[in-house]
C-alpha atoms as a PDB file:
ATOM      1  CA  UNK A   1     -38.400   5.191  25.817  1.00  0.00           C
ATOM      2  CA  UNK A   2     -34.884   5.357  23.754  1.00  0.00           C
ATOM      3  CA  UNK A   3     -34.043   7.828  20.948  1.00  0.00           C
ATOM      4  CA  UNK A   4     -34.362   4.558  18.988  1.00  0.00           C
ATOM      5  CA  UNK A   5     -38.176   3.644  20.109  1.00  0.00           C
ATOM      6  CA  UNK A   6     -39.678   6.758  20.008  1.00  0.00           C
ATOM      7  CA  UNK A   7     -38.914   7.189  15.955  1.00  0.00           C
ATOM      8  CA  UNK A   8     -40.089   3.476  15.494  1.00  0.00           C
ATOM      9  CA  UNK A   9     -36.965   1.811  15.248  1.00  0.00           C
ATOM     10  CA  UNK A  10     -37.311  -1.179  16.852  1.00  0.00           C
ATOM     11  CA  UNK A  11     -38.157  -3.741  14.422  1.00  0.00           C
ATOM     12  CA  UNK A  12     -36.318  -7.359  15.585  1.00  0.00           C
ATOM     13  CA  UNK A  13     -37.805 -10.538  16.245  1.00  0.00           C
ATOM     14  CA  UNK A  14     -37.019 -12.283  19.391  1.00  0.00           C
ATOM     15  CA  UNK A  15     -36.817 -15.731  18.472  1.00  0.00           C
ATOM     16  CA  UNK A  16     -37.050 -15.905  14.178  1.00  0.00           C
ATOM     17  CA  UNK A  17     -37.310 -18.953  12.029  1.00  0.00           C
ATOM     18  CA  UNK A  18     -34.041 -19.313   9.839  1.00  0.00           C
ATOM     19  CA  UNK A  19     -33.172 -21.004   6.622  1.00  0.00           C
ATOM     20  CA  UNK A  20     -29.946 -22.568   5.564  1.00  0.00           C
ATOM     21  CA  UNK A  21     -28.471 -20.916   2.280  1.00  0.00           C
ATOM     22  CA  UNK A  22     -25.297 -21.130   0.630  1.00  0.00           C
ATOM     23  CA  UNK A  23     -23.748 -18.650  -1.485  1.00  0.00           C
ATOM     24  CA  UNK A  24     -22.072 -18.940  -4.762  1.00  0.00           C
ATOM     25  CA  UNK A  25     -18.630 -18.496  -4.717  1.00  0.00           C
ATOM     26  CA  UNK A  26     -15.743 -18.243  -6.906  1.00  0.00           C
ATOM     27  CA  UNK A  27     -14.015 -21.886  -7.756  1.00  0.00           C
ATOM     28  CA  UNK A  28     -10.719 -21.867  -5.615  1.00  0.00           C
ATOM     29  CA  UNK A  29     -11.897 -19.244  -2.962  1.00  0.00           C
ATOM     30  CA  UNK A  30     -14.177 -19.418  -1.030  1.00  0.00           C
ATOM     31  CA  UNK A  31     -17.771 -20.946  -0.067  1.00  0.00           C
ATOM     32  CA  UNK A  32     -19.871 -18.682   2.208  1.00  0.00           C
ATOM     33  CA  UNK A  33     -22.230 -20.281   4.363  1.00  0.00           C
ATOM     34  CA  UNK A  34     -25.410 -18.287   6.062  1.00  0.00           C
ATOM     35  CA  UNK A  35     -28.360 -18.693   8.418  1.00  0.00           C
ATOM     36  CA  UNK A  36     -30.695 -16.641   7.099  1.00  0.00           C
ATOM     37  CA  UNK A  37     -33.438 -15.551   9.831  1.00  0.00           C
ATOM     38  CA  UNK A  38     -36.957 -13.690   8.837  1.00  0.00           C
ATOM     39  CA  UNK A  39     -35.631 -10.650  10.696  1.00  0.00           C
ATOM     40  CA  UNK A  40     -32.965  -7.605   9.807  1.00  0.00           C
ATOM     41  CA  UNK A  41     -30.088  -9.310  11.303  1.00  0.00           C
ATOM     42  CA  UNK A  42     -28.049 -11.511   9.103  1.00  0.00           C
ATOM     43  CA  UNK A  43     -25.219 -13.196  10.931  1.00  0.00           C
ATOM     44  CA  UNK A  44     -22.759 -14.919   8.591  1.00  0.00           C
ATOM     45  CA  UNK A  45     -20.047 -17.826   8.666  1.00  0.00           C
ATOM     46  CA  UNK A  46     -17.520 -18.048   6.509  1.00  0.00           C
ATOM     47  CA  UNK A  47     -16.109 -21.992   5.348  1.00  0.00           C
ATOM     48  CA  UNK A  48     -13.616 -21.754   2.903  1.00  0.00           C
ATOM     49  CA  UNK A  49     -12.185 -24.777   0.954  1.00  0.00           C
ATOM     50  CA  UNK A  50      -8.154 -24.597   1.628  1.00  0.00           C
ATOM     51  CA  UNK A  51      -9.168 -24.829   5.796  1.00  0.00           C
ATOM     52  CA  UNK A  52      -7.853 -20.868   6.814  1.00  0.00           C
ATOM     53  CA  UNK A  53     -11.056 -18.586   7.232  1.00  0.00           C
ATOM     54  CA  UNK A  54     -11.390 -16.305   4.349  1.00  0.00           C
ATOM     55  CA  UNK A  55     -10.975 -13.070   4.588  1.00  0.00           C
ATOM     56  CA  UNK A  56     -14.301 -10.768   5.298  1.00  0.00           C
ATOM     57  CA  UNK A  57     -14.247  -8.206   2.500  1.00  0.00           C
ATOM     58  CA  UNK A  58     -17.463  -6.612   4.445  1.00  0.00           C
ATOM     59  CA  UNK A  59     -19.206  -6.618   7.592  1.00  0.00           C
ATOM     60  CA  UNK A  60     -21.554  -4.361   9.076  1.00  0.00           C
ATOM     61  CA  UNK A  61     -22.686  -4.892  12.457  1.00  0.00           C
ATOM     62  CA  UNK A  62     -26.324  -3.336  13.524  1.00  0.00           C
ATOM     63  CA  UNK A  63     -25.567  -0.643  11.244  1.00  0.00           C
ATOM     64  CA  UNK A  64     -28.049   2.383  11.429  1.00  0.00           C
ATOM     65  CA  UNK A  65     -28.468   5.785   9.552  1.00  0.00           C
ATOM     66  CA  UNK A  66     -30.752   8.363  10.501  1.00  0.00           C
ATOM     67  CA  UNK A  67     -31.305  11.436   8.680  1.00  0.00           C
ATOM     68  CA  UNK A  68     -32.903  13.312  11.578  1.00  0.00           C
ATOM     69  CA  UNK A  69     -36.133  11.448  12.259  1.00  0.00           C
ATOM     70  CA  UNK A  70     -36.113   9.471   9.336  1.00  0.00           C
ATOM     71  CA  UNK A  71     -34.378   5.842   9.593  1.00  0.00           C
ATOM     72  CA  UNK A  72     -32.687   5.396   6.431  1.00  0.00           C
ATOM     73  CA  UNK A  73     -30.744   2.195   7.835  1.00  0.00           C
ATOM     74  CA  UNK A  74     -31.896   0.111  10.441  1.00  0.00           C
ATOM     75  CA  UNK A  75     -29.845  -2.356  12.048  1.00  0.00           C
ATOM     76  CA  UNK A  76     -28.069  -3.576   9.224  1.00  0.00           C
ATOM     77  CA  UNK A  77     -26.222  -6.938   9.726  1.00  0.00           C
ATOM     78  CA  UNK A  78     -24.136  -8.555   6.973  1.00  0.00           C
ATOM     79  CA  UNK A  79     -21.133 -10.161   6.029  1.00  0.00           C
ATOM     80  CA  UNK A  80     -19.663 -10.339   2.653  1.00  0.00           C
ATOM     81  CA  UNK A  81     -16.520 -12.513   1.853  1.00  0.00           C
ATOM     82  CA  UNK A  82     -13.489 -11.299  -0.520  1.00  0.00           C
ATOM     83  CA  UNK A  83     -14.529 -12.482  -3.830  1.00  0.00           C
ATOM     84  CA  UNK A  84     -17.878 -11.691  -3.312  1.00  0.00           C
ATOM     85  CA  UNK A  85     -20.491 -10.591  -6.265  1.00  0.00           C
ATOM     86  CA  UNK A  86     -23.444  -9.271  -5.423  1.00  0.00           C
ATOM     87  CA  UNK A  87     -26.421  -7.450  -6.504  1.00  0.00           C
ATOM     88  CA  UNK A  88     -28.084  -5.262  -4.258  1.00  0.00           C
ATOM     89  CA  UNK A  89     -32.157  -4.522  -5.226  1.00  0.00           C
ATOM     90  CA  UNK A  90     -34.621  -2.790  -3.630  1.00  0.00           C
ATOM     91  CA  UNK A  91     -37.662  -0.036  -4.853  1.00  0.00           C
ATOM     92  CA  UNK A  92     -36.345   3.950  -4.661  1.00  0.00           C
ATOM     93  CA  UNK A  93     -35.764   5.004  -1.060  1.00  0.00           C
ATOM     94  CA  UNK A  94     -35.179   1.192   0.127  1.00  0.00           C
ATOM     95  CA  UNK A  95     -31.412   2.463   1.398  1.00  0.00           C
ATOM     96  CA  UNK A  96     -29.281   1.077  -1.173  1.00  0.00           C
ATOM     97  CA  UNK A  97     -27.552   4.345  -2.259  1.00  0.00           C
ATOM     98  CA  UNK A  98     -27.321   4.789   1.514  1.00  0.00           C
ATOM     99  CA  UNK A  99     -25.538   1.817   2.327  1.00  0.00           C
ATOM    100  CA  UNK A 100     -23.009   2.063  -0.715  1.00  0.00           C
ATOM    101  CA  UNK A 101     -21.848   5.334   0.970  1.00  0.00           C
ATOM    102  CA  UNK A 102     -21.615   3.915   4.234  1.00  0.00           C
ATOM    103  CA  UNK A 103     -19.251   1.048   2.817  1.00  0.00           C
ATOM    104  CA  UNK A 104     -17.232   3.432   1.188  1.00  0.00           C
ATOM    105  CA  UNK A 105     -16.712   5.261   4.207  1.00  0.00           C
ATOM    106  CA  UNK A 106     -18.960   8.645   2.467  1.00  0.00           C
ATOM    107  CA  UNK A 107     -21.013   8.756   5.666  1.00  0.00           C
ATOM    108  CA  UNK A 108     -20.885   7.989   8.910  1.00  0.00           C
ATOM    109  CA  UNK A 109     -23.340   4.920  10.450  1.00  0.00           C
ATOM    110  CA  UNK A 110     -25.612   6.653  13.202  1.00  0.00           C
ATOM    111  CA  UNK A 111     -25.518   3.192  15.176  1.00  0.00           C
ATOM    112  CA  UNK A 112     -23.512   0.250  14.558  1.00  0.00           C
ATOM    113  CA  UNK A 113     -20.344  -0.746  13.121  1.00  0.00           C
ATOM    114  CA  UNK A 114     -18.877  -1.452   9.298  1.00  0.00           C
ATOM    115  CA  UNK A 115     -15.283  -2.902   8.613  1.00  0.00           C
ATOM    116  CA  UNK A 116     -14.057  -3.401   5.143  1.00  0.00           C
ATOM    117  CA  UNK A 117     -11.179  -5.821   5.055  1.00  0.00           C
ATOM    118  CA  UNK A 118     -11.103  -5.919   9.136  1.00  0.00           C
ATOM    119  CA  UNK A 119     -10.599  -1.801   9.132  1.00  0.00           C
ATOM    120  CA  UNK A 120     -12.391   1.146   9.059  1.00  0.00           C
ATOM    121  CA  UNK A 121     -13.874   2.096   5.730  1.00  0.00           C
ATOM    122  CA  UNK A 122     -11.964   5.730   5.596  1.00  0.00           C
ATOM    123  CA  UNK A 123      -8.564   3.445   6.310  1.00  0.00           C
ATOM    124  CA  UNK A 124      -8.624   1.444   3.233  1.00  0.00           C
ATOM    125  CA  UNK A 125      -9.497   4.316   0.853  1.00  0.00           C
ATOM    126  CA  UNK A 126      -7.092   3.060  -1.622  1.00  0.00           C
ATOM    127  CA  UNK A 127      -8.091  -0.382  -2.171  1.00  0.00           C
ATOM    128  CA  UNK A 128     -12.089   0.616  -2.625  1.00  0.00           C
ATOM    129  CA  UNK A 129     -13.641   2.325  -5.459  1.00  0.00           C
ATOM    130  CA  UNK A 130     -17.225   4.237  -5.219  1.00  0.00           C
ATOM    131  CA  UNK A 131     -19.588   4.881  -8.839  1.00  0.00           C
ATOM    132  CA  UNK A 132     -22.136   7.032  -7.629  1.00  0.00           C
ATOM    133  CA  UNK A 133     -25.118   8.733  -9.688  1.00  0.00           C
ATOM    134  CA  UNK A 134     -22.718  11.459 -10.506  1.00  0.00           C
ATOM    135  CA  UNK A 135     -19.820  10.529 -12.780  1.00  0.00           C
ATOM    136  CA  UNK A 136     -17.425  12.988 -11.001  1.00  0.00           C
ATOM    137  CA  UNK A 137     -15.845  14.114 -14.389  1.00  0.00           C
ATOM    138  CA  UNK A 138     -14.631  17.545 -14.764  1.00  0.00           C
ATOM    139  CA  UNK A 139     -17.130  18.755 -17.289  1.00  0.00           C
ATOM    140  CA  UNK A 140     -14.430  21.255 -19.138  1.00  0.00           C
ATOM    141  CA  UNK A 141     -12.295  18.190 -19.558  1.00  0.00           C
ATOM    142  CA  UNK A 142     -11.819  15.360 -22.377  1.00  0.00           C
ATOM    143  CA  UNK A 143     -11.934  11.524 -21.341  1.00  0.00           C
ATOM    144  CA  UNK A 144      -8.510  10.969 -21.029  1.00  0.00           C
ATOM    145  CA  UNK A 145      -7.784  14.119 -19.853  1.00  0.00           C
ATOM    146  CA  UNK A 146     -10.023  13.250 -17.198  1.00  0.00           C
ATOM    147  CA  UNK A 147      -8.611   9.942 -16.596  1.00  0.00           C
ATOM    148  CA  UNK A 148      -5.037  10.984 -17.231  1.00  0.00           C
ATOM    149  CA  UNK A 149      -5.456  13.084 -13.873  1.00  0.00           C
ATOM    150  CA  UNK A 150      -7.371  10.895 -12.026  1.00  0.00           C
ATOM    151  CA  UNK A 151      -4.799   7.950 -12.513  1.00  0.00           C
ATOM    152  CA  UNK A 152      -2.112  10.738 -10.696  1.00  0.00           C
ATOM    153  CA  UNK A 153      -3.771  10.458  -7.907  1.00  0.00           C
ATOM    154  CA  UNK A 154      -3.846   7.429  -7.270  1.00  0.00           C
ATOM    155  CA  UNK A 155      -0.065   6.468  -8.595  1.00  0.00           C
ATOM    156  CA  UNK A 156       2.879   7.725  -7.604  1.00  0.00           C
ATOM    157  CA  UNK A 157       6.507   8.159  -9.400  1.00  0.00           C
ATOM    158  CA  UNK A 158       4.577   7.361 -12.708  1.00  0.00           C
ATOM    159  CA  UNK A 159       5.887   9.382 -15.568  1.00  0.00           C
ATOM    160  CA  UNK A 160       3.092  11.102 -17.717  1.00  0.00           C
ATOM    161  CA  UNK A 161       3.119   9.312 -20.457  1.00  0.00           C
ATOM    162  CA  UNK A 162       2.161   6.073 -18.622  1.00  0.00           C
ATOM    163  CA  UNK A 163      -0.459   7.234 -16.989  1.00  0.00           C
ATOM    164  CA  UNK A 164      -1.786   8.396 -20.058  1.00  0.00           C
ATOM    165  CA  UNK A 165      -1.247   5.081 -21.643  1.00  0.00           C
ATOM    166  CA  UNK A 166      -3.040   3.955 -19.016  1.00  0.00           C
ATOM    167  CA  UNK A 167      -5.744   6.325 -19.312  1.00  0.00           C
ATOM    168  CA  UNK A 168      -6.028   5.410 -22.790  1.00  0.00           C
ATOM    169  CA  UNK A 169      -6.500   1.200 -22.300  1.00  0.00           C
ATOM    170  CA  UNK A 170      -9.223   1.733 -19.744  1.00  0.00           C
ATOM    171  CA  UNK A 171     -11.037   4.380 -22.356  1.00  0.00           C
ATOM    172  CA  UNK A 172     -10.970   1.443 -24.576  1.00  0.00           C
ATOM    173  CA  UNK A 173     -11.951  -1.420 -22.284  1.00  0.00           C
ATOM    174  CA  UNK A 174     -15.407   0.342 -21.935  1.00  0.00           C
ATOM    175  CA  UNK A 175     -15.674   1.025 -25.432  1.00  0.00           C
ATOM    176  CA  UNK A 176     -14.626   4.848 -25.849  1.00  0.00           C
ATOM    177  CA  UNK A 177     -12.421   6.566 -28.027  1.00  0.00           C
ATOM    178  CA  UNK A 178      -9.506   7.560 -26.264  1.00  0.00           C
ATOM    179  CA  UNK A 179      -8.556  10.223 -29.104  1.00  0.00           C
ATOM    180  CA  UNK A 180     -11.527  11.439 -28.744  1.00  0.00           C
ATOM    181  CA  UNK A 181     -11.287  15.263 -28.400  1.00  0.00           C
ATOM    182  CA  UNK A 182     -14.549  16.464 -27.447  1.00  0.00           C
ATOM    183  CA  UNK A 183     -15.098  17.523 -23.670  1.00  0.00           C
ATOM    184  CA  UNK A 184     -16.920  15.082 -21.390  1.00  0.00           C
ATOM    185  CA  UNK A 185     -19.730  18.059 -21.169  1.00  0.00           C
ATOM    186  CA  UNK A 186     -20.708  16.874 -24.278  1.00  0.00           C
ATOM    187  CA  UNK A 187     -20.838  13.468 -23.660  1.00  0.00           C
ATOM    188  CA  UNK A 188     -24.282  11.572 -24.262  1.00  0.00           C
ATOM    189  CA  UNK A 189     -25.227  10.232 -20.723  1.00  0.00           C
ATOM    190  CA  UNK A 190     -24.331   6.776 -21.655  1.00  0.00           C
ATOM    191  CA  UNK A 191     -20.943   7.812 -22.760  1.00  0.00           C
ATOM    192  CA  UNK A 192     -20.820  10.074 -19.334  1.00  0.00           C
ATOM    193  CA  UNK A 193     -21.275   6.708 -17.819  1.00  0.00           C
ATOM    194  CA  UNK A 194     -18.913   4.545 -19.332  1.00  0.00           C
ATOM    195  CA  UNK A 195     -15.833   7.378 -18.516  1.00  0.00           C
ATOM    196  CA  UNK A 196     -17.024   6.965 -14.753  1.00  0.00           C
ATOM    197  CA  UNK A 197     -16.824   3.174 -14.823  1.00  0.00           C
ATOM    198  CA  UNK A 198     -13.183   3.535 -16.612  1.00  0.00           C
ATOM    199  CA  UNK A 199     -12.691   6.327 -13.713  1.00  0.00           C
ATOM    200  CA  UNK A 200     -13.442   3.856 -10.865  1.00  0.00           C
ATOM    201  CA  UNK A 201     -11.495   0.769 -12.671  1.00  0.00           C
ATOM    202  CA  UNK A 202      -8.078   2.606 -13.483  1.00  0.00           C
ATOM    203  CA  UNK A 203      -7.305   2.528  -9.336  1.00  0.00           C
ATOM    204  CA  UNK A 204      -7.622  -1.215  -9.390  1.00  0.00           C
ATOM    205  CA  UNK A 205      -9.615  -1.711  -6.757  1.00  0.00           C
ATOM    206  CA  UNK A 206     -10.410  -4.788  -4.535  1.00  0.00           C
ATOM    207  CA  UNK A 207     -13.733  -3.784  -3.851  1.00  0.00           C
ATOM    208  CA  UNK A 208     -16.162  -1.899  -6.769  1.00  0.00           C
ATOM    209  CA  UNK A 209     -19.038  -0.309  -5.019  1.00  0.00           C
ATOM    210  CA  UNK A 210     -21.797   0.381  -8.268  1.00  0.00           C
ATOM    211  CA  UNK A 211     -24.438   2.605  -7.722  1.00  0.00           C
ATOM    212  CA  UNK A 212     -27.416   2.125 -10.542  1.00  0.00           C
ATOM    213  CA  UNK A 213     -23.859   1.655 -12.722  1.00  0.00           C
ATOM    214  CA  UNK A 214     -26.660   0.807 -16.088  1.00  0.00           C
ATOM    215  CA  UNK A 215     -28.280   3.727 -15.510  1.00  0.00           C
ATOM    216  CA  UNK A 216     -28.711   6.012 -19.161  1.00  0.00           C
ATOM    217  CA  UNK A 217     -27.359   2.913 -21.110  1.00  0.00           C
ATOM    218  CA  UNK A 218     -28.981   1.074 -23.803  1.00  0.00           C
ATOM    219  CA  UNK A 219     -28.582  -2.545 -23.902  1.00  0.00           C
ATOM    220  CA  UNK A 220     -25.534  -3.169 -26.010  1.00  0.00           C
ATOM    221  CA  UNK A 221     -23.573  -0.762 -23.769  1.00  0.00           C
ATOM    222  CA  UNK A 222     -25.048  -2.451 -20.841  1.00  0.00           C
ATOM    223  CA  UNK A 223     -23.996  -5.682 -21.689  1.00  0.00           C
ATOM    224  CA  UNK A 224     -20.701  -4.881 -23.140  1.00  0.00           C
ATOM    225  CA  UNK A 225     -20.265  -3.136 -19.487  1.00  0.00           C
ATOM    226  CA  UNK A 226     -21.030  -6.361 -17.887  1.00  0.00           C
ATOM    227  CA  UNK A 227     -18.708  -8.219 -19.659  1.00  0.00           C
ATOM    228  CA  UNK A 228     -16.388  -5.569 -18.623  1.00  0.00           C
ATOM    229  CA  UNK A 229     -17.144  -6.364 -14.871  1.00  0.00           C
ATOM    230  CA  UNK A 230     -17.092 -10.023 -15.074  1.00  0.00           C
ATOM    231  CA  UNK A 231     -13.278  -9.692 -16.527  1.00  0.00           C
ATOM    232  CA  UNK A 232     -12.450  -7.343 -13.958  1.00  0.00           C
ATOM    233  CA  UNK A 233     -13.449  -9.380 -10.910  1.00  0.00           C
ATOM    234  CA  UNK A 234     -12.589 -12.997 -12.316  1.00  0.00           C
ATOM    235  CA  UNK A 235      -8.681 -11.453 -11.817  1.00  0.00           C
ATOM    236  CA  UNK A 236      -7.252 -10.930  -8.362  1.00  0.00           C
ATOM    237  CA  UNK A 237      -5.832  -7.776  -7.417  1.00  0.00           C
ATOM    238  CA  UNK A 238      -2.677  -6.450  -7.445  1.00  0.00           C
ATOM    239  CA  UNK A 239      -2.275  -8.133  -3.843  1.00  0.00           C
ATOM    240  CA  UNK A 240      -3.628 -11.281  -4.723  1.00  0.00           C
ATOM    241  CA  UNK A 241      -6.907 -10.865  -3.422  1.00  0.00           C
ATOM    242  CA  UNK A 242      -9.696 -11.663  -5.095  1.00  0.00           C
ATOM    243  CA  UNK A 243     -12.375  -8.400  -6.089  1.00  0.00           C
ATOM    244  CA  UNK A 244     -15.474  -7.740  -4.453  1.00  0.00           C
ATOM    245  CA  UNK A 245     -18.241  -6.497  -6.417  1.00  0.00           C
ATOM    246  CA  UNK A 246     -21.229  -4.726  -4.520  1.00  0.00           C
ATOM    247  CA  UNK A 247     -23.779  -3.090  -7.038  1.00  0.00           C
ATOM    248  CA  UNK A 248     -27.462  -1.583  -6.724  1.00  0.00           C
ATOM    249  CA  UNK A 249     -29.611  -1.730  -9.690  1.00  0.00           C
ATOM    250  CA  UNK A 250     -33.300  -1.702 -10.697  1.00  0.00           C
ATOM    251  CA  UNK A 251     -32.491  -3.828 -13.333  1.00  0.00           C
ATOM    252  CA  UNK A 252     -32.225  -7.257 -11.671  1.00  0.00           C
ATOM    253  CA  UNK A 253     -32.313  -9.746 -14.850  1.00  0.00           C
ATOM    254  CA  UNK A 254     -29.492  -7.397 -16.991  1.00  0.00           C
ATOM    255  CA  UNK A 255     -27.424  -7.932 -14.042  1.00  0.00           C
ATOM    256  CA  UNK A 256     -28.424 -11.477 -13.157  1.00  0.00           C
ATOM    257  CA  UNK A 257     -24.333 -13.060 -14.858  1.00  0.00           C
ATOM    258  CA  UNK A 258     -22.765 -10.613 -12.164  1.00  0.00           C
ATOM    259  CA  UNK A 259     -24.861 -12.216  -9.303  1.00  0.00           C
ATOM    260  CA  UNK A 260     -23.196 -15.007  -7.034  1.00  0.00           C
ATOM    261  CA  UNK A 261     -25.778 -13.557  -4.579  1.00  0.00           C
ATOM    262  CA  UNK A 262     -28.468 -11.060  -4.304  1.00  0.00           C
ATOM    263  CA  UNK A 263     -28.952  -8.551  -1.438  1.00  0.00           C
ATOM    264  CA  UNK A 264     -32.680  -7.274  -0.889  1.00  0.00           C
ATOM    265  CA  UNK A 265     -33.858  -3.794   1.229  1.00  0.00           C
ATOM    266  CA  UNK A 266     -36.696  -2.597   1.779  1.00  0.00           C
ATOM    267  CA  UNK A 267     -37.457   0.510   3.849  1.00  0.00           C
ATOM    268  CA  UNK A 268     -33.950   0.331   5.065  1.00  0.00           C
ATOM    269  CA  UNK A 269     -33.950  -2.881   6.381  1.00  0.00           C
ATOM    270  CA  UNK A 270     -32.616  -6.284   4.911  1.00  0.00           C
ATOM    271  CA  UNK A 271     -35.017  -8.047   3.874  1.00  0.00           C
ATOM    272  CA  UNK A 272     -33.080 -11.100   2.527  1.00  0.00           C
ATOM    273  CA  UNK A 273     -29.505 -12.357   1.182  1.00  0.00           C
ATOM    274  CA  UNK A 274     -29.508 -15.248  -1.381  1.00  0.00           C
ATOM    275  CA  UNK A 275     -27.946 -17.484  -3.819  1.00  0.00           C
ATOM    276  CA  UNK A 276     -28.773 -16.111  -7.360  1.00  0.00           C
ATOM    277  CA  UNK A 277     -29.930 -19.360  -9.698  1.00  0.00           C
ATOM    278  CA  UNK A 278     -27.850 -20.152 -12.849  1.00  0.00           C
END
């Protein structure tokens, strides 16, 4: 019996009934086109409108993570055009905080393969962004001091004074004061959160992996964050490409305008990939 077997791991159905979905997609860029079987491998073709394939923003291949005996991931098939908007769901320990690391190239599949934009996830660093439960702010630190620094690192032969300005508009765009003075140690949570979101968006990212990113906000400051999000992905990149949004959340109806699609887990495994009603 393989390594696989003997912790339970083989969970695929030999011959499963599919259904034909389409996703949403983004006027001008793409329609994605799936057969959806009752089993944890989702295949997925890809028929754009201008006749040239569009280009896979993610694809994982029988991706697997195991945690010593427990299977966090199992065989994980999926792939996600450029463009792309989706909501990932699933109860606590379902693998979704599992799989946004895995994307962003955090950790390491056990089994399998994942690609983001045809390359290896820790090759294309620079053009993905990762919100995770932590806001990765330096504590001792004000908001655009925070952001001032984080912007050098991601910019180079950019004078100070721009990347503060910089620092400044995407305080702003998520509704904080950048003159603000007090450290981000004293923060309320939701205003903890909203610095992290301004954090990820100052790179410019084509893809914007969200993990729980409504978490410890009321519903004004939720919203007014999805509004953000909708903006930011409704522009193309600085390449031309248009964003990918991939975000987990308990909270399926608040983030119901962000969904072209929506992503299910359960117990690691997907469970189903479809269109999100309007």
């Amino acid at each position: 019996m393989s390594a696989l077997a003997s912790v339970g791991f083989h969970n695929r159905i030999a011959d499963p009934a599919a259904t034909r979905i389409t996703l949403g997609a983004l006027p001008g860029f793409y329609t994605h086109r799936q057969i959806m079987p009752t089993t944890n491998h989702i295949p997925a073709e890809t028929v754009e409108n201008t006749g040239t394939r569009a280009l896979t923003a993610i694809e994982l291949k029988r991706v697997s993570k195991l945690y010593g005996s427990f299977v966090a991931l199992r065989e994980i098939s999926v792939s996600l055009p450029a463009g792309s908007s989706v909501v990932m769901l699933g109860e606590n320990g379902a693998g979704k905080s599992t799989l946004l690391k895995v994307v962003a190239g955090l950790q390491s599949p056990s089994y399998g393969t994942v690609s983001i934009f045809g390359e290896a996830p820790r090759d294309q660093r620079g053009v993905v962004a990762y919100m995770s439960h932590s806001t990765m702010l330096y504590d001792e630190l004000t908001g655009i001091e925070n952001l001032t620094y984080f912007g050098s690192l991601h910019t180079e032969g950019v004078g100070r004074s721009m990347l503060r300005e910089k620092a400044a508009e995407a305080l702003v765009e998520v509704g904080l004061d950048p003159a603000n003075t007090r450290r981000v140690g004293e923060y309320s949570q939701g205003m903890r959160q909203r610095a992290s979101l301004a954090r990820v968006l100052l790179s410019e990212p084509d893809l914007l992996l969200l993990d729980e990113p409504f978490s410890n906000l009321d519903v004004g400051s939720a919203h007014s964050m999805i509004t953000r999000l909708l903006a930011y992905v409704a522009q193309p990149s600085r390449s031309g490409m248009a964003r990918t949004l991939l975000l987990t959340t308990h909270q399926a109806e608040l983030a119901r305008p962000l969904a072209q699609s929506t992503l299910t887990l359960n117990a690691g495994r997907l469970v189903s990939l479809i269109e999100t009603p309007r």
